[in-house]
PDB file of N, CA and C in Angstrom:
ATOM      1  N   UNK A   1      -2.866  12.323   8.309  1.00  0.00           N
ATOM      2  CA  UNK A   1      -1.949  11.584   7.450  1.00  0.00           C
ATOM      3  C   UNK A   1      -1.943  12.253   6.074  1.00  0.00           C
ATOM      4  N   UNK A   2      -1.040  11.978   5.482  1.00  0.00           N
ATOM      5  CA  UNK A   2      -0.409  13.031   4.391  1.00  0.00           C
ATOM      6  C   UNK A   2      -0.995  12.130   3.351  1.00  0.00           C
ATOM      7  N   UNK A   3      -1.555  12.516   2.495  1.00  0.00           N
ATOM      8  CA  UNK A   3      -1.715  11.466   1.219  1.00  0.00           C
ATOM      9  C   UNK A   3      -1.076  11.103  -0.072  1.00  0.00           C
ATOM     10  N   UNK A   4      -0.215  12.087   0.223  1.00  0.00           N
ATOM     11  CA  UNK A   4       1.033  12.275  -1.148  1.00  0.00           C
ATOM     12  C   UNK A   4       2.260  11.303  -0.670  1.00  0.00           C
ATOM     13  N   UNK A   5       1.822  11.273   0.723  1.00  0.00           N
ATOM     14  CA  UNK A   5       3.471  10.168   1.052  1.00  0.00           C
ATOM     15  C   UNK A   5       3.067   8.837   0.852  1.00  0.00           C
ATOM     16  N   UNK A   6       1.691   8.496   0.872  1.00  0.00           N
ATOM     17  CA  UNK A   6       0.848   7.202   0.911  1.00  0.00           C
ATOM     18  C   UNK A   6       1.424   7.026  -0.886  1.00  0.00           C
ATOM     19  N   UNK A   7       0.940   8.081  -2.223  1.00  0.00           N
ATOM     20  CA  UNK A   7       0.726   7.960  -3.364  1.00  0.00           C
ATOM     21  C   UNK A   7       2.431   7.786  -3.456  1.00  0.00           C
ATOM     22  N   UNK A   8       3.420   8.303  -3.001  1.00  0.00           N
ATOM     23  CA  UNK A   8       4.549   8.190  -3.883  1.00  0.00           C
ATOM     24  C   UNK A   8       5.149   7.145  -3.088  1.00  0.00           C
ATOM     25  N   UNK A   9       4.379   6.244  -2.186  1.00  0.00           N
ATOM     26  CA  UNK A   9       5.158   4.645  -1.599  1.00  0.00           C
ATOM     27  C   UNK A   9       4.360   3.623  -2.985  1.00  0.00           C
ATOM     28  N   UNK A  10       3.504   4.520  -3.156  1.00  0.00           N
ATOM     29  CA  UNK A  10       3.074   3.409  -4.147  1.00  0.00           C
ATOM     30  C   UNK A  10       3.498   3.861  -5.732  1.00  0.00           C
ATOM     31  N   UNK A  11       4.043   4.789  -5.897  1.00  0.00           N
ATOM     32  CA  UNK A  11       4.898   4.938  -6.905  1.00  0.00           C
ATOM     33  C   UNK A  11       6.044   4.295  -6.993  1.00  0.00           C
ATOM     34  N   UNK A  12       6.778   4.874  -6.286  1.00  0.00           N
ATOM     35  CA  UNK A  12       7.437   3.596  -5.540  1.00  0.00           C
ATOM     36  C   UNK A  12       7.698   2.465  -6.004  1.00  0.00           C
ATOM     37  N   UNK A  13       6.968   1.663  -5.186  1.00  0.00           N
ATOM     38  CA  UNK A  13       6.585   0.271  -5.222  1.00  0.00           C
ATOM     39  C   UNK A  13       6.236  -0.014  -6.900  1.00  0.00           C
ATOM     40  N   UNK A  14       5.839   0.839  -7.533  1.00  0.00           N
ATOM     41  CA  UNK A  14       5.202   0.354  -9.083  1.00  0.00           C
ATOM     42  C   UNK A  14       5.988   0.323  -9.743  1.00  0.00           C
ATOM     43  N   UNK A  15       7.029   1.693  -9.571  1.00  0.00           N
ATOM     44  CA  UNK A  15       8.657   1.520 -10.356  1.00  0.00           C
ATOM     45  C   UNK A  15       9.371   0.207 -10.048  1.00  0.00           C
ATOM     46  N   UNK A  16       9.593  -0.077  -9.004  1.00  0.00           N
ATOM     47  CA  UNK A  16      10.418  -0.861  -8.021  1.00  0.00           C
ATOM     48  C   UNK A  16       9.996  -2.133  -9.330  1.00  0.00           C
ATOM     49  N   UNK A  17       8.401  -2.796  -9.310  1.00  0.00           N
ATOM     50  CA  UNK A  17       8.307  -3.947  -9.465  1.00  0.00           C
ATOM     51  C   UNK A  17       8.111  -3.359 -11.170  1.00  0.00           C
ATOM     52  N   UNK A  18       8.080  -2.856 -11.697  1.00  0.00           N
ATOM     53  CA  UNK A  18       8.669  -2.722 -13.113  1.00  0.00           C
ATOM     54  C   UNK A  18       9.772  -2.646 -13.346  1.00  0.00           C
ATOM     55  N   UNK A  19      10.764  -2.407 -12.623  1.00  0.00           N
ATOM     56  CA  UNK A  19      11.769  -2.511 -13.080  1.00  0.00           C
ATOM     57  C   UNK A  19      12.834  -3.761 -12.568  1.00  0.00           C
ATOM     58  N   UNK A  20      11.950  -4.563 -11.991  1.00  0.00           N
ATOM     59  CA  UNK A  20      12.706  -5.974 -11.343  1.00  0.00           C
ATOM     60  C   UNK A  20      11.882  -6.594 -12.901  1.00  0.00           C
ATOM     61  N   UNK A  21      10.369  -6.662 -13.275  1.00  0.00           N
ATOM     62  CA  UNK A  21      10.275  -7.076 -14.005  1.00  0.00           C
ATOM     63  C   UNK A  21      11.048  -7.086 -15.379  1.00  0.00           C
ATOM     64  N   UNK A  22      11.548  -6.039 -15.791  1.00  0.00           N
ATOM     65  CA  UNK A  22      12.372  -5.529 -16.816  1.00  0.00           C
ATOM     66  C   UNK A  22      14.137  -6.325 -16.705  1.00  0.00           C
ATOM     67  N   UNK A  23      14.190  -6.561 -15.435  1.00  0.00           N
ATOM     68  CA  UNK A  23      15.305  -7.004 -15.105  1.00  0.00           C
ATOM     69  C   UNK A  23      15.620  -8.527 -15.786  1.00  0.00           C
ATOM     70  N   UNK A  24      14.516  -9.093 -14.834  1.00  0.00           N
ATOM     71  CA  UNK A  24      13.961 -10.780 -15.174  1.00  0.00           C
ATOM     72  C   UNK A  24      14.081 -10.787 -16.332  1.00  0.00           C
ATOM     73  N   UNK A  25      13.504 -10.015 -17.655  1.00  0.00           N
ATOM     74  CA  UNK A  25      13.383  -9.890 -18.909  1.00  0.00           C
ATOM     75  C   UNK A  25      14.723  -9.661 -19.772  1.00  0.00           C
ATOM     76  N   UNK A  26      15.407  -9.064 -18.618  1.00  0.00           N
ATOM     77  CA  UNK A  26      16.812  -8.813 -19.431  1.00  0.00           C
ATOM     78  C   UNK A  26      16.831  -7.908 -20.401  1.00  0.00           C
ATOM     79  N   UNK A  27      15.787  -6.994 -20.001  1.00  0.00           N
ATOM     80  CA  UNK A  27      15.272  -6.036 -21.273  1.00  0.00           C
ATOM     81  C   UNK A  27      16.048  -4.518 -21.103  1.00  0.00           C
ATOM     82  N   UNK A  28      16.885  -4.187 -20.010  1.00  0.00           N
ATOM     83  CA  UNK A  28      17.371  -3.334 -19.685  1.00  0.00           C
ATOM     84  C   UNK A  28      19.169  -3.191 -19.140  1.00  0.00           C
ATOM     85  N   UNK A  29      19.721  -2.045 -19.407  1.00  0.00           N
ATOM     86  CA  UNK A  29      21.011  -3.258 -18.598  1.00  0.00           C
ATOM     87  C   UNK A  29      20.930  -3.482 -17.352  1.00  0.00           C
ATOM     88  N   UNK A  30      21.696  -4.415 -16.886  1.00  0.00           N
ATOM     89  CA  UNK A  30      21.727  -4.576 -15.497  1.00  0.00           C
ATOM     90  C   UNK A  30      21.961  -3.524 -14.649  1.00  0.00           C
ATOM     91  N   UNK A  31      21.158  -3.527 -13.843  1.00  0.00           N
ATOM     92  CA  UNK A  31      21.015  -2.530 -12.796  1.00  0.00           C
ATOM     93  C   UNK A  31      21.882  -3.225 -11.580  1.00  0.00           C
ATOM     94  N   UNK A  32      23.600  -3.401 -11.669  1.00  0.00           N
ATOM     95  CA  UNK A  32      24.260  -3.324 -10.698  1.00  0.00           C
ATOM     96  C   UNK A  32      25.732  -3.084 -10.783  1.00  0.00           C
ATOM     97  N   UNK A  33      25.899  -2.806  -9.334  1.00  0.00           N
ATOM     98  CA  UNK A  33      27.203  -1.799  -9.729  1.00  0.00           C
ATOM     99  C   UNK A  33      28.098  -2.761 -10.040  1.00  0.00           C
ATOM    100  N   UNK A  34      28.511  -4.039 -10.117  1.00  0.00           N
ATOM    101  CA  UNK A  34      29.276  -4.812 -10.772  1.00  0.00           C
ATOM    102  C   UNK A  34      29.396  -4.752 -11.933  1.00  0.00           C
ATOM    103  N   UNK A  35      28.214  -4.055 -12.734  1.00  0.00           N
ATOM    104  CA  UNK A  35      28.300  -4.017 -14.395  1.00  0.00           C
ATOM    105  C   UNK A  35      28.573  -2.527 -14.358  1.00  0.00           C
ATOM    106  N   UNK A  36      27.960  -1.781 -13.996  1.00  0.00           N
ATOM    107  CA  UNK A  36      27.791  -0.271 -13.952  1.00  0.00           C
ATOM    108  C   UNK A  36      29.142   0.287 -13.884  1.00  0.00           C
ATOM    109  N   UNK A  37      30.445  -0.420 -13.142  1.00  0.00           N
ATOM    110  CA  UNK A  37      31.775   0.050 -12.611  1.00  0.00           C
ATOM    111  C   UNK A  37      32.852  -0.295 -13.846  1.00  0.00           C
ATOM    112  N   UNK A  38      31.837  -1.237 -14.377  1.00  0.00           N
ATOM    113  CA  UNK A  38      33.212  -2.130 -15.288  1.00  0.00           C
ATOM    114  C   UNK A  38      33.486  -1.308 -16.332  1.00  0.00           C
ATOM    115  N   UNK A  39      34.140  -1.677 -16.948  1.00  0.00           N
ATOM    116  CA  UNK A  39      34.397  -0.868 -18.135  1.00  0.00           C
ATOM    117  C   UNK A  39      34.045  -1.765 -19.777  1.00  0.00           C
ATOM    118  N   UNK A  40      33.868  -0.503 -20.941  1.00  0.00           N
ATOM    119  CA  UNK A  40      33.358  -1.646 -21.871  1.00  0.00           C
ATOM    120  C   UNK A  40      33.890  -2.887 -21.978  1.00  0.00           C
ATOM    121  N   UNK A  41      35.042  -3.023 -21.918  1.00  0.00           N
ATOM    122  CA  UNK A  41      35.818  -4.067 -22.933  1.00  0.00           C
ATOM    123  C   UNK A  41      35.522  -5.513 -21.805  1.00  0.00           C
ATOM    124  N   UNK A  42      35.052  -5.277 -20.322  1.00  0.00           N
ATOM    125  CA  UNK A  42      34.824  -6.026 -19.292  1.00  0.00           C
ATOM    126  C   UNK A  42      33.455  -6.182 -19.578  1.00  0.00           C
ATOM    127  N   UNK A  43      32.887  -5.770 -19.755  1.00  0.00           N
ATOM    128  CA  UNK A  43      31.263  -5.926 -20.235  1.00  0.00           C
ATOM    129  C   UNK A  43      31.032  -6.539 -21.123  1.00  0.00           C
ATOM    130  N   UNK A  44      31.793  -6.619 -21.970  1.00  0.00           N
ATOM    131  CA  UNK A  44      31.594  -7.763 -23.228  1.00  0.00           C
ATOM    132  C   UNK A  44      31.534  -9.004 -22.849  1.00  0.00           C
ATOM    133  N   UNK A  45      32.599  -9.150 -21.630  1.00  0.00           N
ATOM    134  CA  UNK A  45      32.865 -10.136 -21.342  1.00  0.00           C
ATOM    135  C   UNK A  45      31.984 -10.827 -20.347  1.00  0.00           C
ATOM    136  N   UNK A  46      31.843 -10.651 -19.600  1.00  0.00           N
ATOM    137  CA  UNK A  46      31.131 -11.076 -18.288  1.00  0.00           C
ATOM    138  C   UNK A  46      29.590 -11.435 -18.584  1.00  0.00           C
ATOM    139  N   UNK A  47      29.749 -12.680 -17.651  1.00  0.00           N
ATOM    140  CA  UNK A  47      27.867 -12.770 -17.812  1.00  0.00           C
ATOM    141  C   UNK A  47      26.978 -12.291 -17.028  1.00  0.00           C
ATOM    142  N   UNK A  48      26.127 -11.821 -17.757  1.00  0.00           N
ATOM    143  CA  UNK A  48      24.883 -10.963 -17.079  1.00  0.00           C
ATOM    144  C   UNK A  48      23.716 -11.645 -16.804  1.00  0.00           C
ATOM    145  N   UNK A  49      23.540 -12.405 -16.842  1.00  0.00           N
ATOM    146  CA  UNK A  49      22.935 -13.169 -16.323  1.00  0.00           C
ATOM    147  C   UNK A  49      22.585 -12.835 -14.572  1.00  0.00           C
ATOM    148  N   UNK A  50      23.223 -13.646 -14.114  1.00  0.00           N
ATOM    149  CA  UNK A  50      23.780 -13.094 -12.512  1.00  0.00           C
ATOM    150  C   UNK A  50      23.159 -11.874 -12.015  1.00  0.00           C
ATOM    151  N   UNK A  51      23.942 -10.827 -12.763  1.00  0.00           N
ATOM    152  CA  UNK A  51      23.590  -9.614 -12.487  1.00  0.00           C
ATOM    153  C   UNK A  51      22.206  -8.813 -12.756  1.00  0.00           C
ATOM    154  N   UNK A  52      21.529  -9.657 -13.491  1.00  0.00           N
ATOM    155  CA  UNK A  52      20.273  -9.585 -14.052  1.00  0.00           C
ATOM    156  C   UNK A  52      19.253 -10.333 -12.452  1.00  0.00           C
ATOM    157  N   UNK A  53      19.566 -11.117 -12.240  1.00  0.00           N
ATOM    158  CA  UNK A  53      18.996 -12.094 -11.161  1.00  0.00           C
ATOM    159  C   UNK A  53      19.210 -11.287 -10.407  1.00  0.00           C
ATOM    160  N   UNK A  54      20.410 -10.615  -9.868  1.00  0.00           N
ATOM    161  CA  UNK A  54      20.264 -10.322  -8.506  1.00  0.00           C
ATOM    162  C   UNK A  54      19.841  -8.848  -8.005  1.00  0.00           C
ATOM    163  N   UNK A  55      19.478  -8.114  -9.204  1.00  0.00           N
ATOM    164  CA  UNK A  55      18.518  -6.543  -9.457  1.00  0.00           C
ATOM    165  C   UNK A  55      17.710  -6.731  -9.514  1.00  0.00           C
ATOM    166  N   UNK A  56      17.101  -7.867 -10.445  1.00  0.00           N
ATOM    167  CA  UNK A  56      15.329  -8.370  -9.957  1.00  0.00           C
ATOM    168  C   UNK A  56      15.180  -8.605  -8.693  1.00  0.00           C
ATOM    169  N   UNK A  57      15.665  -9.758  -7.990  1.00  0.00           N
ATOM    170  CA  UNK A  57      15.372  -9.869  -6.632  1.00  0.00           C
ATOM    171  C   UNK A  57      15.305  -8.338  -5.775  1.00  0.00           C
ATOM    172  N   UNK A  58      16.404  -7.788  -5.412  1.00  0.00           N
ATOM    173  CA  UNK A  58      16.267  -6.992  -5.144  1.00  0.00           C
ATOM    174  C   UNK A  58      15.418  -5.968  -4.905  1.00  0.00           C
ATOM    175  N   UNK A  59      15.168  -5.308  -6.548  1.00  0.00           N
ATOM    176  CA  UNK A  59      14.124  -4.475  -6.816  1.00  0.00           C
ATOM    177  C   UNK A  59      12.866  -4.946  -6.447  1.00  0.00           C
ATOM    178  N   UNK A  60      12.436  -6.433  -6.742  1.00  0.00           N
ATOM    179  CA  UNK A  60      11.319  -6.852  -6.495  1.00  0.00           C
ATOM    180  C   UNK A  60      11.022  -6.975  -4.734  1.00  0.00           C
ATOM    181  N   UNK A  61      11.846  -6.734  -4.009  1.00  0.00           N
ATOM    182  CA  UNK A  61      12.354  -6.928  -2.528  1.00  0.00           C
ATOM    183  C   UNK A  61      11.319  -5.354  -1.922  1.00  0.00           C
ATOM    184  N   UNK A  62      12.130  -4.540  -2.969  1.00  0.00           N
ATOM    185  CA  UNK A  62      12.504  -3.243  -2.803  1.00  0.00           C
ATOM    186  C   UNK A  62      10.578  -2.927  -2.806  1.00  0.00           C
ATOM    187  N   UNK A  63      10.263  -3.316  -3.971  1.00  0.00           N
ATOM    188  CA  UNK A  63       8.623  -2.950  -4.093  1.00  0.00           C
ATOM    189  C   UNK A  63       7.805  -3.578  -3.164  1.00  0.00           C
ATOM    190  N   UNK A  64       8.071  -4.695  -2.627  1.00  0.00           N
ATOM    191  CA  UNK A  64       7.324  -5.057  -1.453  1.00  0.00           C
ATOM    192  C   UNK A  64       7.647  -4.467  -0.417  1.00  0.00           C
ATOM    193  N   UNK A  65       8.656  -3.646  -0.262  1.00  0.00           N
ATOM    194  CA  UNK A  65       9.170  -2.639   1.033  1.00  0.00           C
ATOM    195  C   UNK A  65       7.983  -1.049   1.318  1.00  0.00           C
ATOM    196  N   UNK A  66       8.422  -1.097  -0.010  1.00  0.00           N
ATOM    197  CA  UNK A  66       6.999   0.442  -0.615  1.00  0.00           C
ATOM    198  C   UNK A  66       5.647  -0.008  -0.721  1.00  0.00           C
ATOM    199  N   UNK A  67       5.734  -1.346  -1.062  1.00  0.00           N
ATOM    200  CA  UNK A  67       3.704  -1.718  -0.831  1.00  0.00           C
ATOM    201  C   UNK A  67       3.334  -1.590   1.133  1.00  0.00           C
ATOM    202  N   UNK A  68       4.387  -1.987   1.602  1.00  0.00           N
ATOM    203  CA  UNK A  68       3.978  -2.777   3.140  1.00  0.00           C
ATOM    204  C   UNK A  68       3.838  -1.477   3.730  1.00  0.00           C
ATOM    205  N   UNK A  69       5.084  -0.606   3.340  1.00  0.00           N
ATOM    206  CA  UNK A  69       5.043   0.695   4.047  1.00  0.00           C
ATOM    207  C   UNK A  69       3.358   2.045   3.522  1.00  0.00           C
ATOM    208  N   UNK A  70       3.101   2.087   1.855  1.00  0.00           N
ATOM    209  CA  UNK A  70       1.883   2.105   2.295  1.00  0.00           C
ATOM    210  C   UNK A  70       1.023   1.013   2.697  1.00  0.00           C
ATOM    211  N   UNK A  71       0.550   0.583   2.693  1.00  0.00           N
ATOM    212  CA  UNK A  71      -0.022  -0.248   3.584  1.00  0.00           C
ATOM    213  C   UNK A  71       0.030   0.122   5.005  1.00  0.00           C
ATOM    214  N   UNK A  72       1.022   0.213   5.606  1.00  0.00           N
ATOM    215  CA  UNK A  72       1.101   0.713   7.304  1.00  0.00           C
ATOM    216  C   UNK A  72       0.563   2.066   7.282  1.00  0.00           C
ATOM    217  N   UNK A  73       1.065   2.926   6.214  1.00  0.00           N
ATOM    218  CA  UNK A  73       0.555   4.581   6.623  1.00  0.00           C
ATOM    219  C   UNK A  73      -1.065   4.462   5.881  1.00  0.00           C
ATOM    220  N   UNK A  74      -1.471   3.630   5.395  1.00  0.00           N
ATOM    221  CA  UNK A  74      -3.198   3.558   5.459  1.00  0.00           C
ATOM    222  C   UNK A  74      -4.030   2.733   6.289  1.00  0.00           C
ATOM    223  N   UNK A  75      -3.647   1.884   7.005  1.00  0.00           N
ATOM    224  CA  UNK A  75      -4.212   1.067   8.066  1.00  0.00           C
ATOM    225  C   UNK A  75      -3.963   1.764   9.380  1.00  0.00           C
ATOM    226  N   UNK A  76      -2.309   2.092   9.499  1.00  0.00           N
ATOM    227  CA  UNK A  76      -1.937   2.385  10.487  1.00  0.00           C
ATOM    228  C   UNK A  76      -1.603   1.655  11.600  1.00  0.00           C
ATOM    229  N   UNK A  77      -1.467   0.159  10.623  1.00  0.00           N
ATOM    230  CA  UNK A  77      -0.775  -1.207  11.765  1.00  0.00           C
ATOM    231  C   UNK A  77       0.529  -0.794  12.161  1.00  0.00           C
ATOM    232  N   UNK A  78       1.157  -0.504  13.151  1.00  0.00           N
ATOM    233  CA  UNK A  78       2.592  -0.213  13.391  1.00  0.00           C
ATOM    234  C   UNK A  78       3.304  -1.813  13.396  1.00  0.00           C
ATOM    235  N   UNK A  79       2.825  -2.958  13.502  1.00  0.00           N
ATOM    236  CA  UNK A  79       3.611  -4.012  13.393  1.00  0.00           C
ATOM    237  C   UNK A  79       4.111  -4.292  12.188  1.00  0.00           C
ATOM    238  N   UNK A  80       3.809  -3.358  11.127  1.00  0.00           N
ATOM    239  CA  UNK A  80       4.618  -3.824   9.605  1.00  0.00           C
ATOM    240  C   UNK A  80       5.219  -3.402   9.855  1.00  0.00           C
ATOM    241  N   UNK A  81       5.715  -2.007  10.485  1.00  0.00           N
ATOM    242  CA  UNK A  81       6.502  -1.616  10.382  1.00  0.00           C
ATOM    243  C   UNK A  81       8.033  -2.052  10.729  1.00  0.00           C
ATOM    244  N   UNK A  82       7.766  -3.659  11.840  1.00  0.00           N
ATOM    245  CA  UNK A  82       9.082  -4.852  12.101  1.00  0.00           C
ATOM    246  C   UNK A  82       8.645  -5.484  11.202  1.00  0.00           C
ATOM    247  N   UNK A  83       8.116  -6.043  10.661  1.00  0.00           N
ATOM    248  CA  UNK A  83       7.955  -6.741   9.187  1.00  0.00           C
ATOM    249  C   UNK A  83       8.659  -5.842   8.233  1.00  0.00           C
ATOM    250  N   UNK A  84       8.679  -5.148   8.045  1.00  0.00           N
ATOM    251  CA  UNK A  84       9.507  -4.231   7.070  1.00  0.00           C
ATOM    252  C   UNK A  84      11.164  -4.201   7.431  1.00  0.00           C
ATOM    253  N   UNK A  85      11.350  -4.040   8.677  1.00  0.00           N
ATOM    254  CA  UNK A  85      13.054  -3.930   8.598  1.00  0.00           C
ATOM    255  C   UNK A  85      13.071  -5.028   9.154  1.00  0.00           C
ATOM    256  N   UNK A  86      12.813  -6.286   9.300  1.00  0.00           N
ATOM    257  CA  UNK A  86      13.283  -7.516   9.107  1.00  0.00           C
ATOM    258  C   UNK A  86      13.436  -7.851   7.791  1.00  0.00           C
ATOM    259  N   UNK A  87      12.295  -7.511   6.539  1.00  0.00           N
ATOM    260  CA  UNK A  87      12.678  -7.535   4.574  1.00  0.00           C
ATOM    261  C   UNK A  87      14.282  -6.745   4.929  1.00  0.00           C
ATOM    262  N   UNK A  88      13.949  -5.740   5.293  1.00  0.00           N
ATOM    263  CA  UNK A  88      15.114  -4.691   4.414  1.00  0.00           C
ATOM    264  C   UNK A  88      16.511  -5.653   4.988  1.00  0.00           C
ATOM    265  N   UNK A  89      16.347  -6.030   6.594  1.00  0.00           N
ATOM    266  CA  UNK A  89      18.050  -6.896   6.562  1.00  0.00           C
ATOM    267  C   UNK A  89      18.119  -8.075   6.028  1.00  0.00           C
ATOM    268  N   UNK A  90      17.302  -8.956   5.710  1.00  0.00           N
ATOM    269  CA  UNK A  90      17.237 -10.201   4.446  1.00  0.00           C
ATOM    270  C   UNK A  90      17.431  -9.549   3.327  1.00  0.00           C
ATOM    271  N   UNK A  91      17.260  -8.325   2.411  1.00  0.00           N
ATOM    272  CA  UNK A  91      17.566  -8.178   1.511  1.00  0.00           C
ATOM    273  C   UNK A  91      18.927  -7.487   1.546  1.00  0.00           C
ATOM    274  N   UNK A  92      19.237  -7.111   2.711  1.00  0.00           N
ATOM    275  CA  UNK A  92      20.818  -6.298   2.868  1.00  0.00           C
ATOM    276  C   UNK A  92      21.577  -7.509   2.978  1.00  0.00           C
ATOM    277  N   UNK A  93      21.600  -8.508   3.566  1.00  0.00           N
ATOM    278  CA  UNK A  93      22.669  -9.620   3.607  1.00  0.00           C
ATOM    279  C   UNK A  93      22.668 -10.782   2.089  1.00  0.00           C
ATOM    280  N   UNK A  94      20.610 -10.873   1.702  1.00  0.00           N
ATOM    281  CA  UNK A  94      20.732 -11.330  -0.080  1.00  0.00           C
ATOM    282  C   UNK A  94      22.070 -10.202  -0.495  1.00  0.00           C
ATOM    283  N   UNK A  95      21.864  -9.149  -0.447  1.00  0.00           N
ATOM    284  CA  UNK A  95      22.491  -8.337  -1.330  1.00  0.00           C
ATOM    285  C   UNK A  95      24.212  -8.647  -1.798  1.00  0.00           C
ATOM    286  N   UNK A  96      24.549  -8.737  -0.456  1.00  0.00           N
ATOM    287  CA  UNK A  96      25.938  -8.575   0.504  1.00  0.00           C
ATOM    288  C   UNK A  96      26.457 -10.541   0.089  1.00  0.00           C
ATOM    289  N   UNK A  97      25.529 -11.494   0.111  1.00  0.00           N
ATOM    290  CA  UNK A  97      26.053 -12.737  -0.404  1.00  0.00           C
ATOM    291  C   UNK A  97      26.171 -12.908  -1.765  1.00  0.00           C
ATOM    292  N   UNK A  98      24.911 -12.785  -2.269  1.00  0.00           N
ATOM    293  CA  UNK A  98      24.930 -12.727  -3.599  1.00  0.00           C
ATOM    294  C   UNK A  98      26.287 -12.074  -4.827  1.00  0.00           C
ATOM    295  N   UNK A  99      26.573 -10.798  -3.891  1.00  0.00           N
ATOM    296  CA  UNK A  99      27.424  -9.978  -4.512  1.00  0.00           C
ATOM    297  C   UNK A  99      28.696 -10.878  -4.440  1.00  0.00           C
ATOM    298  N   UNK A 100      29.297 -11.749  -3.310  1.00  0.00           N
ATOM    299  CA  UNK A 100      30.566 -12.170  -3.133  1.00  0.00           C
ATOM    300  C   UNK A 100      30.707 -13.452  -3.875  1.00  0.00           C
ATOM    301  N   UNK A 101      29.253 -13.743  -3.738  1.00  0.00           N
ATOM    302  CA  UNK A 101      29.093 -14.892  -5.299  1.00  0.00           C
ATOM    303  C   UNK A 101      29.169 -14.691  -6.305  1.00  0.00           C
ATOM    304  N   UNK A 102      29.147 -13.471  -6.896  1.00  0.00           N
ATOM    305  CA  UNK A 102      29.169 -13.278  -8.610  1.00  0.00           C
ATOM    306  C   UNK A 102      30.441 -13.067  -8.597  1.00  0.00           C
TER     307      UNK A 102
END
């Protein structure tokens, strides 16, 4: 087993949940393409809020995806590995509702 793929799931994962934290905080802009596409004068406008909520979740989704996965390549449980893409399609359909809600 490779140990650099183990270190950068957990890089990973450390970005991931710093930057959901940063999100929550509202300390950064929103990290989604609903804000990212708009243009200034639409950005003024719109609340970010929302869009703030639903990049934290996400991201924070996202870092428990990179903890579980190392985790599997250091134990070597292959059953996270359906624990893992059962997260990833709960967070693909969060993604996919959430979005038609904002």
């Amino acid at each position: 087993m490779d140990i650099s793929v183990i270190i950068l799931c957990i890089v990973l994962a450390s970005a991931a949940f710093i930057l959901s934290c940063l999100q929550f905080m509202e300390k950064t802009i929103p990290l989604n393409n609903s804000y990212l596409y708009a243009s200034a004068e639409e950005r003024q406008k719109m609340d970010k809020k929302p869009y703030y909520h639903q990049s934290g979740i996400v991201l924070g989704i996202t870092g428990i995806i990179f903890s579980l996965l190392a985790i599997q390549l250091i134990t070597g449980w292959s059953w996270i590995f359906c624990f893992i893409i059962i997260i990833i399609a709960i967070m693909l359909v969060y993604a996919i509702v959430s979005s038609i809600k904002n």
